[in-house]
N, C-alpha and C. Protein backbone atom coordinates (compact mmCIF):
# COMPACT_ATOMS: atom_id res chain seq x y z
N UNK A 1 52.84 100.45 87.18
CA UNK A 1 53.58 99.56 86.33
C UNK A 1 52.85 98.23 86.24
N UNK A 2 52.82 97.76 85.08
CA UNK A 2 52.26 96.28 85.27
C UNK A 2 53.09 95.68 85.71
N UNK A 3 52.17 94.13 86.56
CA UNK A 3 52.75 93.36 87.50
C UNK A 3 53.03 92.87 86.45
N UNK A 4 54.59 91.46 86.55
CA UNK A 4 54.48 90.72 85.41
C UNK A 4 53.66 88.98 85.81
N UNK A 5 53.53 88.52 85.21
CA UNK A 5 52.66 87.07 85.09
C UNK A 5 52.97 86.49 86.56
N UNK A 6 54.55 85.91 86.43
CA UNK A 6 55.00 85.12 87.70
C UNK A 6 54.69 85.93 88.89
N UNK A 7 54.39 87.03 88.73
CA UNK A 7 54.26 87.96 90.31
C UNK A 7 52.85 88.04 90.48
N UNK A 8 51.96 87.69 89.66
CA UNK A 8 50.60 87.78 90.04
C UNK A 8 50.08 86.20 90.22
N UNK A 9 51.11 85.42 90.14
CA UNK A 9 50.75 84.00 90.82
C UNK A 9 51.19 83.89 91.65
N UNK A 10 52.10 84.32 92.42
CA UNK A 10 52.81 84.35 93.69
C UNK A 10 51.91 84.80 94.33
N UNK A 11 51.28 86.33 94.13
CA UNK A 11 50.59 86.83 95.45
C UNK A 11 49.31 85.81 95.37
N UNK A 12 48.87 85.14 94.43
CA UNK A 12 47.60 84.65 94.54
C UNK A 12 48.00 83.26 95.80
N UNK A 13 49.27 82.66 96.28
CA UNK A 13 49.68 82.34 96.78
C UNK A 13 49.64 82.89 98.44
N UNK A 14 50.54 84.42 98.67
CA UNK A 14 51.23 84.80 99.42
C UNK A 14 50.41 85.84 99.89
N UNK A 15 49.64 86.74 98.91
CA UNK A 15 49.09 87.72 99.67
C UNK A 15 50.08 88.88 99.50
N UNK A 16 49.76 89.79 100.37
CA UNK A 16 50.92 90.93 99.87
C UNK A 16 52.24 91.13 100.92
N UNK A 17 52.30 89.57 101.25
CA UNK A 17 53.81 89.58 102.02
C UNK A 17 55.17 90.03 101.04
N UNK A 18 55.93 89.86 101.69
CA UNK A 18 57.07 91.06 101.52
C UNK A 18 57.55 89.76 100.42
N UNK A 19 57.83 89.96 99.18
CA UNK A 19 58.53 89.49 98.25
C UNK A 19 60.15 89.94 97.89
N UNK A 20 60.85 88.88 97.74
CA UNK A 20 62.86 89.34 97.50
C UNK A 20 62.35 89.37 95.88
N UNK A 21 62.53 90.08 95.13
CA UNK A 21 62.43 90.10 94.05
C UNK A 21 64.38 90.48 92.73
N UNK A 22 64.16 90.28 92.35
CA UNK A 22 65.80 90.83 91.20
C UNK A 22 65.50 91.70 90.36
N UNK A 23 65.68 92.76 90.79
CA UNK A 23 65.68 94.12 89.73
C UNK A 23 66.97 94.46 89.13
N UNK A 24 66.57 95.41 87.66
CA UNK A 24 68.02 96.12 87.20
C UNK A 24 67.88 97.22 86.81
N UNK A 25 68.72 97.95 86.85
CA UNK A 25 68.53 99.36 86.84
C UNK A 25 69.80 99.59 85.01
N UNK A 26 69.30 100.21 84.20
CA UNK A 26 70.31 100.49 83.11
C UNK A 26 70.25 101.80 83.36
N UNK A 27 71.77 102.28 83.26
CA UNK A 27 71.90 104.08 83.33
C UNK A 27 72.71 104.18 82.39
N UNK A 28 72.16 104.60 81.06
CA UNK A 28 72.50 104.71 79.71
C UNK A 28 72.59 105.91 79.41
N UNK A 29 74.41 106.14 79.39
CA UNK A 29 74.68 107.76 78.81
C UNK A 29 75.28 107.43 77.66
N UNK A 30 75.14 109.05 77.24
CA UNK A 30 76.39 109.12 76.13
C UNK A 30 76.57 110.63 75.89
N UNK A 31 77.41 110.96 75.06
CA UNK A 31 78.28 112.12 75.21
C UNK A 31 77.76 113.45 74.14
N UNK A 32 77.20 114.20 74.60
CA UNK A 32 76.78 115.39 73.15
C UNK A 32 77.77 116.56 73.62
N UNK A 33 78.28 117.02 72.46
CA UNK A 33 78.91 118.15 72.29
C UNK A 33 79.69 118.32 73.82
N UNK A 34 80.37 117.26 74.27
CA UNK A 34 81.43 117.22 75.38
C UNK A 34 80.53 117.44 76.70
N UNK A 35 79.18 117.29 76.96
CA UNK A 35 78.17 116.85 78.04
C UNK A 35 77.86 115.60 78.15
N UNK A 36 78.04 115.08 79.35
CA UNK A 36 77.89 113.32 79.81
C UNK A 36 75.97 113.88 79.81
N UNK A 37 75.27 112.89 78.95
CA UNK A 37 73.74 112.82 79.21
C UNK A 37 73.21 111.16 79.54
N UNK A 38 72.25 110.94 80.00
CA UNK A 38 71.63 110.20 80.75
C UNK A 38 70.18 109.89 80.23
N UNK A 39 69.51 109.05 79.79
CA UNK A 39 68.24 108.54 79.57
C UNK A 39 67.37 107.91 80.89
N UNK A 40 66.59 109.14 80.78
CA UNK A 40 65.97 108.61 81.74
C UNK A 40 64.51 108.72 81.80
N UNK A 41 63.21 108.46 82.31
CA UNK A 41 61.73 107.65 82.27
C UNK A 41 61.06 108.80 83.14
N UNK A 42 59.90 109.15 83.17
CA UNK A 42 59.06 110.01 84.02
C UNK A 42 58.31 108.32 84.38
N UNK A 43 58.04 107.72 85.42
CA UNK A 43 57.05 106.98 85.91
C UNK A 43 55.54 107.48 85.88
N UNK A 44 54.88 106.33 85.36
CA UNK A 44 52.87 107.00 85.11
C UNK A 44 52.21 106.50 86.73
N UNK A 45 53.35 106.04 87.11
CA UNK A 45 52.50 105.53 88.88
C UNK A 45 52.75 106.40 90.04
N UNK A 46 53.91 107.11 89.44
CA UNK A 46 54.23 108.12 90.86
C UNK A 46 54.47 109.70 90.50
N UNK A 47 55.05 109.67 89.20
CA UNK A 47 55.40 110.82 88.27
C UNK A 47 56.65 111.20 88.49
N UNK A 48 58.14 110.42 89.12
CA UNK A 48 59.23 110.04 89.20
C UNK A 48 60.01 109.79 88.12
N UNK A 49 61.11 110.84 88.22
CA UNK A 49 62.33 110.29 87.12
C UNK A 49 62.97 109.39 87.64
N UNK A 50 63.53 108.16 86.24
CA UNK A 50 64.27 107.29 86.97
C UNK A 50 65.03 106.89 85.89
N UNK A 51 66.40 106.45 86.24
CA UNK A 51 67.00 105.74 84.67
C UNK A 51 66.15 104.34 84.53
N UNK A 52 66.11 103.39 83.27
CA UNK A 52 65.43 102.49 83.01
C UNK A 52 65.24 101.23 83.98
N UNK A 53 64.46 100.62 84.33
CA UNK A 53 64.92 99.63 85.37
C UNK A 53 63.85 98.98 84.96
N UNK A 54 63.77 97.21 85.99
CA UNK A 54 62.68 96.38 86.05
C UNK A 54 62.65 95.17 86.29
N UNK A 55 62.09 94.44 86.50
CA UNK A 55 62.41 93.36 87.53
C UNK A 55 62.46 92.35 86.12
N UNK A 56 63.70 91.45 86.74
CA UNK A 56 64.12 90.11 85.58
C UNK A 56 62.88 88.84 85.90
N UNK A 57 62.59 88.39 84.55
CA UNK A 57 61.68 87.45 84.65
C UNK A 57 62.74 86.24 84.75
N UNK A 58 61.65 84.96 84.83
CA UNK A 58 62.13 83.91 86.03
C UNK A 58 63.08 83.45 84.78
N UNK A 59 64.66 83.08 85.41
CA UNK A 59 65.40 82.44 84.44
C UNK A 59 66.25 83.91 83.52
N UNK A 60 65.65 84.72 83.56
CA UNK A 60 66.48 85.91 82.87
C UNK A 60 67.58 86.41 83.30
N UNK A 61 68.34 86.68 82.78
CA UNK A 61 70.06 87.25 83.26
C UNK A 61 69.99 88.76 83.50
N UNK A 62 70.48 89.48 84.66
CA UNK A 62 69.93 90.54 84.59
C UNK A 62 70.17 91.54 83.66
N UNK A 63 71.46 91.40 83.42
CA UNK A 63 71.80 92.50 81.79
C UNK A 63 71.04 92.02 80.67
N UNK A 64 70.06 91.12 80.79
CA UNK A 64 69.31 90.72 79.79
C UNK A 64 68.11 91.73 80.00
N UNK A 65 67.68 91.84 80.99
CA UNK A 65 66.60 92.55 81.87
C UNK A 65 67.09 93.95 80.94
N UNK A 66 67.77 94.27 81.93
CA UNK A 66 68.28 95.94 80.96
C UNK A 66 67.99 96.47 79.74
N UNK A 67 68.52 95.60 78.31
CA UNK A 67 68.61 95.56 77.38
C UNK A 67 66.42 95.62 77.11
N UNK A 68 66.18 94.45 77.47
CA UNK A 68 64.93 94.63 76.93
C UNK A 68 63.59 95.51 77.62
N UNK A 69 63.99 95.77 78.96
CA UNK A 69 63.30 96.90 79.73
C UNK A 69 63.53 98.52 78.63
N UNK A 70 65.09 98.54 78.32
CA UNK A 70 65.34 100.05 77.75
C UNK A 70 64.35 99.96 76.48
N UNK A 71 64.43 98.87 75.40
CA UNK A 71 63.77 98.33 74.60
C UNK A 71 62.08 98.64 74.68
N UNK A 72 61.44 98.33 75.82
CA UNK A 72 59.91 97.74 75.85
C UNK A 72 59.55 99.66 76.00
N UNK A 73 60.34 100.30 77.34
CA UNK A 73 59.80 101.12 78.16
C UNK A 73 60.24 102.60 77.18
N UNK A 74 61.69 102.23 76.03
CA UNK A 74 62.22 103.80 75.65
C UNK A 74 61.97 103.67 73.89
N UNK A 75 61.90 102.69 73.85
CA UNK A 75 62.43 102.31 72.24
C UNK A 75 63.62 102.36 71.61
N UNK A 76 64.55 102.29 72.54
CA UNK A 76 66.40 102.71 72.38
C UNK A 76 66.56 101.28 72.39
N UNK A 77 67.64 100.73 71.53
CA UNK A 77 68.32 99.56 71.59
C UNK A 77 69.21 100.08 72.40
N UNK A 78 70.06 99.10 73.57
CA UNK A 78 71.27 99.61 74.25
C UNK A 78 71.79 98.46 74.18
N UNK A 79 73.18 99.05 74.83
CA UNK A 79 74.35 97.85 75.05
C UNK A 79 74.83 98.03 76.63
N UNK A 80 75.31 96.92 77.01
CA UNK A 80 76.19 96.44 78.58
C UNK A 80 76.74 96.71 78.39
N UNK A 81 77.96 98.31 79.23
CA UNK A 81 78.83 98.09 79.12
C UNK A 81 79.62 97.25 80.21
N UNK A 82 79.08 98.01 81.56
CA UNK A 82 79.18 96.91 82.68
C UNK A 82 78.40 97.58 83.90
N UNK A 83 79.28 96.31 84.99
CA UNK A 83 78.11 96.28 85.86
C UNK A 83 78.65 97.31 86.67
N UNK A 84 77.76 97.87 87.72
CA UNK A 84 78.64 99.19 88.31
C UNK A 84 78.49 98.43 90.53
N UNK A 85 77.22 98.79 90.50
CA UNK A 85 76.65 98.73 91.59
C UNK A 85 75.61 97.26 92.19
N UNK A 86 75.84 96.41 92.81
CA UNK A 86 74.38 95.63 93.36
C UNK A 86 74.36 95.93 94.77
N UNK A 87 72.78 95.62 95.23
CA UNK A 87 72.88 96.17 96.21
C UNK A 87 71.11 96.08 96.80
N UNK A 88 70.42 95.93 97.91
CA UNK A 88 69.09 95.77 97.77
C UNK A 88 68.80 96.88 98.41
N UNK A 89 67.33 97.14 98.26
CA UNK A 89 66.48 98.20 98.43
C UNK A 89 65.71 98.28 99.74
N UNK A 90 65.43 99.14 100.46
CA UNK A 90 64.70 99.20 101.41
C UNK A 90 63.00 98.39 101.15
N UNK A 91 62.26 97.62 101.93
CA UNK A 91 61.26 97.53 101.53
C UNK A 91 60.25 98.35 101.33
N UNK A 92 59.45 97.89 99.77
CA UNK A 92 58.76 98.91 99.11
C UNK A 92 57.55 98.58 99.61
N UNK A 93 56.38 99.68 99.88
CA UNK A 93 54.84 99.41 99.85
C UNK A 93 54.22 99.98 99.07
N UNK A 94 53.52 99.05 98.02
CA UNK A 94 52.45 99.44 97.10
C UNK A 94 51.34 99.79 97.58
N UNK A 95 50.84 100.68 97.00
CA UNK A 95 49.34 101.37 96.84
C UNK A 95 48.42 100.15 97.29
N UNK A 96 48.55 98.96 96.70
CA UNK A 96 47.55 98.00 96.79
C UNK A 96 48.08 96.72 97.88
N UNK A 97 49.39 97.89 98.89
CA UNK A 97 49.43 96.85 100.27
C UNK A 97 50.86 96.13 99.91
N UNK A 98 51.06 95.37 98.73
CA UNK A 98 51.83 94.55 97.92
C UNK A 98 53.37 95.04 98.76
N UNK A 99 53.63 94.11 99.01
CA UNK A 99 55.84 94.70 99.68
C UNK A 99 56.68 93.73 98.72
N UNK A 100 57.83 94.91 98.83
CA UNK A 100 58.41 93.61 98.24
C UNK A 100 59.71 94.52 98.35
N UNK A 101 61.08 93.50 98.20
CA UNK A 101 62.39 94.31 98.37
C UNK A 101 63.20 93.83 96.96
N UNK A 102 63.98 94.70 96.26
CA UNK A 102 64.76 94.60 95.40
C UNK A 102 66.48 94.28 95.56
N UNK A 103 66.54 93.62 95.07
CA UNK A 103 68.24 93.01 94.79
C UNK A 103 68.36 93.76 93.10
N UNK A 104 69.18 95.20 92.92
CA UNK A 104 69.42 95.89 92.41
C UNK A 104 71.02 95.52 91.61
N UNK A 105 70.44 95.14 90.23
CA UNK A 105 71.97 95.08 89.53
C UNK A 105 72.35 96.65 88.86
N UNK A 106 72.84 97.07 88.76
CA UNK A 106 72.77 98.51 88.36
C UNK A 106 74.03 98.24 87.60
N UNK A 107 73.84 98.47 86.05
CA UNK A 107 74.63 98.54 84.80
C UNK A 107 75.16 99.83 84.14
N UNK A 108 76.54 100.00 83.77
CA UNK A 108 76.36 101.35 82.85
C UNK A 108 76.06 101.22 81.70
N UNK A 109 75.09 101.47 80.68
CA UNK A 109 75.33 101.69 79.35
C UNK A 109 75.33 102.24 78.55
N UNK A 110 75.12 101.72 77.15
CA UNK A 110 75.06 103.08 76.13
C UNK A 110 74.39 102.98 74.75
N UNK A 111 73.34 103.69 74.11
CA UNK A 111 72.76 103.54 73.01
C UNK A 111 73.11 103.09 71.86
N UNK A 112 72.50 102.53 71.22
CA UNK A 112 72.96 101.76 69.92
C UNK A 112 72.25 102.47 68.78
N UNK A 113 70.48 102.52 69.04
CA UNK A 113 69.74 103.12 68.08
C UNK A 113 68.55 103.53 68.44
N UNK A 114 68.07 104.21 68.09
CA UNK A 114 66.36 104.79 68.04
C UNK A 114 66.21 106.05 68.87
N UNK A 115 65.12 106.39 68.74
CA UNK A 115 64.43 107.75 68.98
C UNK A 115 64.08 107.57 70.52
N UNK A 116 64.15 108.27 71.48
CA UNK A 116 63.50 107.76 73.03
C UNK A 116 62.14 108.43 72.88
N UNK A 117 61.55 107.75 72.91
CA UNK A 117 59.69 107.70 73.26
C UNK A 117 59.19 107.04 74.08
N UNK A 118 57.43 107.39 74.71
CA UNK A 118 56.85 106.21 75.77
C UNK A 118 56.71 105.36 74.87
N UNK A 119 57.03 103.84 75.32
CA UNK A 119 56.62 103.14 74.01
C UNK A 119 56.11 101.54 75.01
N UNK A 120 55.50 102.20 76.18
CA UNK A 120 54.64 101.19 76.73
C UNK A 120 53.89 102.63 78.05
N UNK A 121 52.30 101.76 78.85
CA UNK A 121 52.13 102.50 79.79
C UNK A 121 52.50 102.70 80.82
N UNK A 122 54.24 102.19 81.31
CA UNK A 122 54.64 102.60 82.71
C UNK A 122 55.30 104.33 82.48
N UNK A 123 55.48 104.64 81.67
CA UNK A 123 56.13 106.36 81.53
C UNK A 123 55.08 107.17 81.10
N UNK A 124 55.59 107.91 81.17
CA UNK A 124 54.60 109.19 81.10
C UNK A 124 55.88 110.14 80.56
N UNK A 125 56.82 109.71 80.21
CA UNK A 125 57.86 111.09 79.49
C UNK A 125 58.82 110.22 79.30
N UNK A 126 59.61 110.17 78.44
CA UNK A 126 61.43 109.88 78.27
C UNK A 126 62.28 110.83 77.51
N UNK A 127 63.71 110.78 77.67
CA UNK A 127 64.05 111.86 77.25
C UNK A 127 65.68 111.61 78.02
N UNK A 128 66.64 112.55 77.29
CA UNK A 128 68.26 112.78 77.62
C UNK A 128 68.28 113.72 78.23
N UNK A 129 68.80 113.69 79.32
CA UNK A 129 68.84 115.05 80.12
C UNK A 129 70.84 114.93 80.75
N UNK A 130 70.87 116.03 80.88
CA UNK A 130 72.67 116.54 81.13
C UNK A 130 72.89 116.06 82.84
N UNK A 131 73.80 115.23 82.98
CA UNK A 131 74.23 114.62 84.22
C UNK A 131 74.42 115.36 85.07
N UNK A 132 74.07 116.86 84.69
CA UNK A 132 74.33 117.75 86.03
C UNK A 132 73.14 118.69 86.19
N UNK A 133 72.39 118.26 85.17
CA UNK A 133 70.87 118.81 85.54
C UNK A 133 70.15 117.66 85.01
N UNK A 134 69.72 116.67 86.32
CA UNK A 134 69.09 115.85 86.99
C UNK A 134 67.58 116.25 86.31
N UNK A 135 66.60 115.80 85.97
CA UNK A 135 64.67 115.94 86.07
C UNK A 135 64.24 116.00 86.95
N UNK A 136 63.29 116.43 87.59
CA UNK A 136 62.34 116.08 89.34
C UNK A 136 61.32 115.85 88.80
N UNK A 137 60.90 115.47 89.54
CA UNK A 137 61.29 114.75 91.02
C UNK A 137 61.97 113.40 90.73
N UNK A 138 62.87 113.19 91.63
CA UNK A 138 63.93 111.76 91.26
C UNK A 138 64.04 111.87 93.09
N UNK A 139 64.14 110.11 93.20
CA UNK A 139 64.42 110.05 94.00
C UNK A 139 65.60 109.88 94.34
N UNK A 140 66.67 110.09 96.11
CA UNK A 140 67.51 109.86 95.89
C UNK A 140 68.31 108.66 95.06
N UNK A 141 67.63 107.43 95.72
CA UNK A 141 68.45 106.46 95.30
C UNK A 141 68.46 106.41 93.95
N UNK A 142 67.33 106.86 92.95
CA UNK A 142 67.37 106.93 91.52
C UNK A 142 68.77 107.78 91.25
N UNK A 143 68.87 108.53 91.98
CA UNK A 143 69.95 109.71 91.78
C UNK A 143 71.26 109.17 91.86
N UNK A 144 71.51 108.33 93.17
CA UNK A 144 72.64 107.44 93.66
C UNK A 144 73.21 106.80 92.26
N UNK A 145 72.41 105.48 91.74
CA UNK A 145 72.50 104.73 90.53
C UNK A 145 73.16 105.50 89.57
N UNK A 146 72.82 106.43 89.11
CA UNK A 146 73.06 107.69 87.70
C UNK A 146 74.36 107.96 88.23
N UNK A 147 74.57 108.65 89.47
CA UNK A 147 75.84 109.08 89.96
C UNK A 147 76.74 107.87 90.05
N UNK A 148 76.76 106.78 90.61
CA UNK A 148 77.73 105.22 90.64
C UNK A 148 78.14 105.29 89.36
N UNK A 149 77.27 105.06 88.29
CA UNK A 149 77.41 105.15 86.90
C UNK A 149 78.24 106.10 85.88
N UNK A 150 77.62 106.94 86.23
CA UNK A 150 79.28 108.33 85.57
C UNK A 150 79.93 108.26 86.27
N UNK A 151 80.20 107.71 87.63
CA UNK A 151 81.58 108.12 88.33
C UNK A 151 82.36 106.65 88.20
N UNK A 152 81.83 105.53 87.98
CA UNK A 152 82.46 104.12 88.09
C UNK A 152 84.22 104.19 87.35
N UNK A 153 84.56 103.09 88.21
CA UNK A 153 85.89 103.62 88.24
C UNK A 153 86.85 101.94 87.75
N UNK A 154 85.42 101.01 87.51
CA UNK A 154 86.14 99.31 87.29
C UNK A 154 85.50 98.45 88.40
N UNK A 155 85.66 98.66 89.66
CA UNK A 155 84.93 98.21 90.58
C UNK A 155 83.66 98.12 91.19
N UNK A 156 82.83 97.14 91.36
CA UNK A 156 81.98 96.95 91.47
C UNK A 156 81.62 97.09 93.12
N UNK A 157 80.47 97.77 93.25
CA UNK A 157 80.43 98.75 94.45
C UNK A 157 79.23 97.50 95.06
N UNK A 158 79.20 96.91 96.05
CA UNK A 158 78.69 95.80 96.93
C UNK A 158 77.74 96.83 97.86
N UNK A 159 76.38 96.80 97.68
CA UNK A 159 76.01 97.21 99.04
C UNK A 159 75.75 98.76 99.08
N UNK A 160 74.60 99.17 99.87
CA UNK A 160 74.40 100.51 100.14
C UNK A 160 75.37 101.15 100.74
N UNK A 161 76.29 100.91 101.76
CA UNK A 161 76.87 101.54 102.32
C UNK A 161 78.25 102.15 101.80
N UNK A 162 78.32 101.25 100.43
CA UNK A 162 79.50 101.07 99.21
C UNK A 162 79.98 102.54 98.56
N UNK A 163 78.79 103.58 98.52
CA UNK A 163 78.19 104.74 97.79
C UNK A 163 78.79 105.76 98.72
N UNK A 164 79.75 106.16 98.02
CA UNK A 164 80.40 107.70 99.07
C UNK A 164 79.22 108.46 99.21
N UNK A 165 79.46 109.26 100.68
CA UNK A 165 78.53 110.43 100.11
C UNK A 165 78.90 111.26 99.76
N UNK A 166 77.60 111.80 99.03
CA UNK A 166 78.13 113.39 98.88
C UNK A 166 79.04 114.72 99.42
């Protein structure tokens, strides 16, 4: 994935210490022929399904994030419907050393317009797939997000430990 601007002046700073970063995750369904479906991304860095996500630039609102990540990465206009899940991420290690941990807004939403295509180089596939047949490789927590999301119930779920299990 490309780094964005502000994150490649930081490390020129920091080095590849562990960065708090603000990510958002959009899990954008909608309904065909009485099947809940899901938009979701093949990653070109790991080869991972994931619903749309990406870290908010400095000053950005995170449902702002959403909207223009689904935008850059699917070519789908979407809409907020709301927020489902926040919650941070275990720390990540990049290929190139780089850490960093995510503060995860996780939104439900839903399409407005366009065709889903790669329409930048972080995917390698996009596409609607049926909420009960998942793509692989996905990771769990990609899986978690999608599931919070069709199952949300009004309340906003605080925290990893927030997430029934299975």
């Amino acid at each position: 994935m490309p780094i964005p601007e502000f994150i490649l002046d930081l490390r020129s700073d920091i080095g590849n210490k562990p960065l708090w970063l603000p990510g958002a995750t959009a899990v954008v369904l909608r309904e065909v022929a009485g099947r809940s479906q899901v938009l979701c991304v093949q990653r070109a860095d790991n080869g991972h399904w994931t619903a749309i996500s990406g870290i908010a630039e400095p000053g950005e609102e995170p449902h702002h994030t959403v909207v223009r990540e689904a935008l850059e990465e699917t070519g789908v206009s979407i809409v907020v419907d709301e927020l489902v899940w926040v919650h941070s991420t275990d720390l990540v290690t990049y290929d190139n050393g780089d850490q960093c941990r995510y503060l995860d807004h996780t939104f439900r939403c839903h399409a407005l317009g366009g065709e889903p295509r790669v329409a930048d180089d972080e995917s390698r596939s996009v596409g609607w797939f049926d909420v009960d047949d998942l793509p692989t490789p996905m990771i769990d927590l990609a899986e978690q997000r999608i599931r919070v999301a069709v199952a949300h119930s009004g309340s906003v779920l605080l925290g990893r430990s927030a997430v029934p299990a299975d």
